[in-house]
Structure formats: structure tokens, C-alpha cells
C-alpha atoms as a PDB file:
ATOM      1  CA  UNK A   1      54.890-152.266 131.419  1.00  0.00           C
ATOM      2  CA  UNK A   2      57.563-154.285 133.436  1.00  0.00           C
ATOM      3  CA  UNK A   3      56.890-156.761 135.955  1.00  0.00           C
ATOM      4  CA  UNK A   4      58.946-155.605 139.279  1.00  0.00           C
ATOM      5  CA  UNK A   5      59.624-159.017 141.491  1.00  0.00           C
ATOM      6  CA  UNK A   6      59.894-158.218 145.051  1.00  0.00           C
ATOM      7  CA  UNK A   7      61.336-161.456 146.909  1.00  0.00           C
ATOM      8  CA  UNK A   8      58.849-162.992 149.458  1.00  0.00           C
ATOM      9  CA  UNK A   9      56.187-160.973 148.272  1.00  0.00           C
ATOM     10  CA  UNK A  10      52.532-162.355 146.531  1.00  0.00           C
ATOM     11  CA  UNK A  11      51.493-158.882 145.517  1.00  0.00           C
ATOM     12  CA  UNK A  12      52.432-157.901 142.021  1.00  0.00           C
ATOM     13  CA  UNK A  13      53.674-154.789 140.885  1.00  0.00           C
ATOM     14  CA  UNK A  14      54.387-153.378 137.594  1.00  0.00           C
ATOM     15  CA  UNK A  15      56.388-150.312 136.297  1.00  0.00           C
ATOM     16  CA  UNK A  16      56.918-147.718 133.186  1.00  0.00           C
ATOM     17  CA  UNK A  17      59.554-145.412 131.814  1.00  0.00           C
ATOM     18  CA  UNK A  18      57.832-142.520 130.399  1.00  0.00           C
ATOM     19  CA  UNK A  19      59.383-141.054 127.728  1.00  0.00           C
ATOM     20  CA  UNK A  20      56.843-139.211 126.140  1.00  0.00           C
ATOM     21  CA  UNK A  21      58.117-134.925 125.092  1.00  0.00           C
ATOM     22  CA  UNK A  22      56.632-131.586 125.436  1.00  0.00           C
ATOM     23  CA  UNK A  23      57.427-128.499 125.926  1.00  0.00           C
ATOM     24  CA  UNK A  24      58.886-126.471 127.848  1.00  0.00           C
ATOM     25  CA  UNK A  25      56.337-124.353 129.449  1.00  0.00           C
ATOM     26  CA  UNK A  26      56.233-120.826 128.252  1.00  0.00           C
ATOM     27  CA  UNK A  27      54.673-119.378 130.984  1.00  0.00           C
ATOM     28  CA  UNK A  28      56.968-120.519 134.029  1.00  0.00           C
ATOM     29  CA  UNK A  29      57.709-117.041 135.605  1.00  0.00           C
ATOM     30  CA  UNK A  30      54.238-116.512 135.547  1.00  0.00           C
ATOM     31  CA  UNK A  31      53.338-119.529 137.320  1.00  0.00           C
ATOM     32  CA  UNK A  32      56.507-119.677 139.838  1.00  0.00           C
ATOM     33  CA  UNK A  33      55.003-116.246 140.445  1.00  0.00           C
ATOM     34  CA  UNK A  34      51.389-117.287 141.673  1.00  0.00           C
ATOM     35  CA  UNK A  35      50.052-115.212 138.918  1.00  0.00           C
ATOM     36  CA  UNK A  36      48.317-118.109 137.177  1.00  0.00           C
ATOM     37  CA  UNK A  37      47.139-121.946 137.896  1.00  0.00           C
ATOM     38  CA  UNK A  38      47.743-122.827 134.283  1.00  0.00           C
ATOM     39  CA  UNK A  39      50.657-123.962 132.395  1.00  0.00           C
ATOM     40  CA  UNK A  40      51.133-123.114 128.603  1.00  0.00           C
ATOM     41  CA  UNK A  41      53.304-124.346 126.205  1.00  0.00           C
ATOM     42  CA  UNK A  42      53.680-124.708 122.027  1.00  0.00           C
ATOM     43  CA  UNK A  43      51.871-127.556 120.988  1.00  0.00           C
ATOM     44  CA  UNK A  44      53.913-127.996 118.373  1.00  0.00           C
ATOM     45  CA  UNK A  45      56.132-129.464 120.657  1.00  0.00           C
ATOM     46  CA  UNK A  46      54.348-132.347 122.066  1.00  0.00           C
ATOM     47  CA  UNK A  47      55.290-135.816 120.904  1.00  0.00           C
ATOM     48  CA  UNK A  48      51.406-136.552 121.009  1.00  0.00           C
ATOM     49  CA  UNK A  49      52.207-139.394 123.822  1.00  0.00           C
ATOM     50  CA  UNK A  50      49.164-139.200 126.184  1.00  0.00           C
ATOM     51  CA  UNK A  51      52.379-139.800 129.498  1.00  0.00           C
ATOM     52  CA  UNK A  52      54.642-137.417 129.401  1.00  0.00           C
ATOM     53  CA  UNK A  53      57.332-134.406 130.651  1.00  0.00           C
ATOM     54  CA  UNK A  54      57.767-130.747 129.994  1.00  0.00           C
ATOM     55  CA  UNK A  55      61.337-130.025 129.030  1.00  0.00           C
ATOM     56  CA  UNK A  56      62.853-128.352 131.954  1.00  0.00           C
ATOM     57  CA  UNK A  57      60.310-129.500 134.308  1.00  0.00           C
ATOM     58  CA  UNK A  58      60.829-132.337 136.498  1.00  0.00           C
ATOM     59  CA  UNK A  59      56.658-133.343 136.931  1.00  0.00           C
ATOM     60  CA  UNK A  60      55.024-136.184 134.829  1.00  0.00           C
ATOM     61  CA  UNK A  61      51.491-135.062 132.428  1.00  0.00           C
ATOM     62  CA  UNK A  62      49.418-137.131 131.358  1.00  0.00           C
ATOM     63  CA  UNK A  63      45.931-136.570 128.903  1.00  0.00           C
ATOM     64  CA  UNK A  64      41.798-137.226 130.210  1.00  0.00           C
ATOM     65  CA  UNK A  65      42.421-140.748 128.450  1.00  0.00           C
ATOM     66  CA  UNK A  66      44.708-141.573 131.076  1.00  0.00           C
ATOM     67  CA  UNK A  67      43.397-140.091 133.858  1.00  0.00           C
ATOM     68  CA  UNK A  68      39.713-142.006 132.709  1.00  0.00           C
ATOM     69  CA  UNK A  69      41.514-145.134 132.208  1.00  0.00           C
ATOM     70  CA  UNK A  70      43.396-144.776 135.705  1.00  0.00           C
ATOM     71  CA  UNK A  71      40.361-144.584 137.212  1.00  0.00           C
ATOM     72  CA  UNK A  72      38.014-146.843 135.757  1.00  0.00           C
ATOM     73  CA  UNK A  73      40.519-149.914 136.575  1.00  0.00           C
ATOM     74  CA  UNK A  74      40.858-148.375 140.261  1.00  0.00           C
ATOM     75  CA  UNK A  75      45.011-147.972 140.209  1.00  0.00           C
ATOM     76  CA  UNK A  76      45.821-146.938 143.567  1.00  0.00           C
ATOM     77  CA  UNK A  77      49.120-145.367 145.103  1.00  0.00           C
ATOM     78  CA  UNK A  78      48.587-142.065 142.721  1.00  0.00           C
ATOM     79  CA  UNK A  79      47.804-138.978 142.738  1.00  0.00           C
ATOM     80  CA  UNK A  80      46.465-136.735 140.167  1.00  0.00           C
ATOM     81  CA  UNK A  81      46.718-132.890 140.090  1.00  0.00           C
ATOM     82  CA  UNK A  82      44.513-130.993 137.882  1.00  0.00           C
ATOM     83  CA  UNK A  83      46.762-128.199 136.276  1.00  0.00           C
END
């Protein structure tokens, strides 16, 4: 995490670059055509990084660890979609 210094602010904020790999989603048409809710891809191709993209995609995943995690230390300004 990096520590983001706002001047003449007492609130602290804190950043990440996710760099984590999967992908890319093998269903796409399918899901650009409201045909299904759910997004597959090869396995095979995920880094194993619990943050992180599909290739082509331009949206940020993340595992139940995170999500859990997210919410048991009450991180606010986020929203989480259930795909």
C-alpha cells in the first residue's frame, strides 16, 4: 500500500497498483449480449493474485478473501459487484 499525502488534510489515505493477471474472458459476446450474468475464462490463466484484471477488460476482480476482508475492517468509498 502507499501512503497518498493530501496537503492540509488530517485524514489519511492509502493506495494500490493492482497488477494481478487473468484471462481474458471467453464468454464476452455472450455477456455483451445479455445472454448471461456470468463471466468465464481459462483458469489456467490466472496469476492466482486474489486483486486482479481480465486481459482485455478494463474492470478490477477480486476473490471472497478480499471481499471478507474489505468488509470486516469496514473500507468505505467501494463498491462491490457480484459477477
Amino acid at each position: 500500500m502507499l501512503s497518498i499525502v493530501i496537503e492540509n488534510s488530517k485524514e489519511e489515505y492509502f493506495g494500490f497498483q493492482n497488477t494481478g493477471i487473468a484471462g481474458p474472458i471467453t464468454n464476452l459476446e455472450a455477456v455483451n449480449n445479455y445472454e448471461t450474468e456470468f463471466r468465464e475464462f481459462d483458469i489456467t490463466t490466472w496469476d492466482g493474485s486474489d486483486i486482479f484484471n481480465w486481459m482485455e477488460v478494463c474492470s478490477t476482480q477480486c476473490t471472497e478473501r478480499v471481499i471478507d476482508l474489505l468488509q470486516k475492517e469496514r473500507v468505505s468509498n467501494l463498491e462491490i459487484a457480484y459477477l
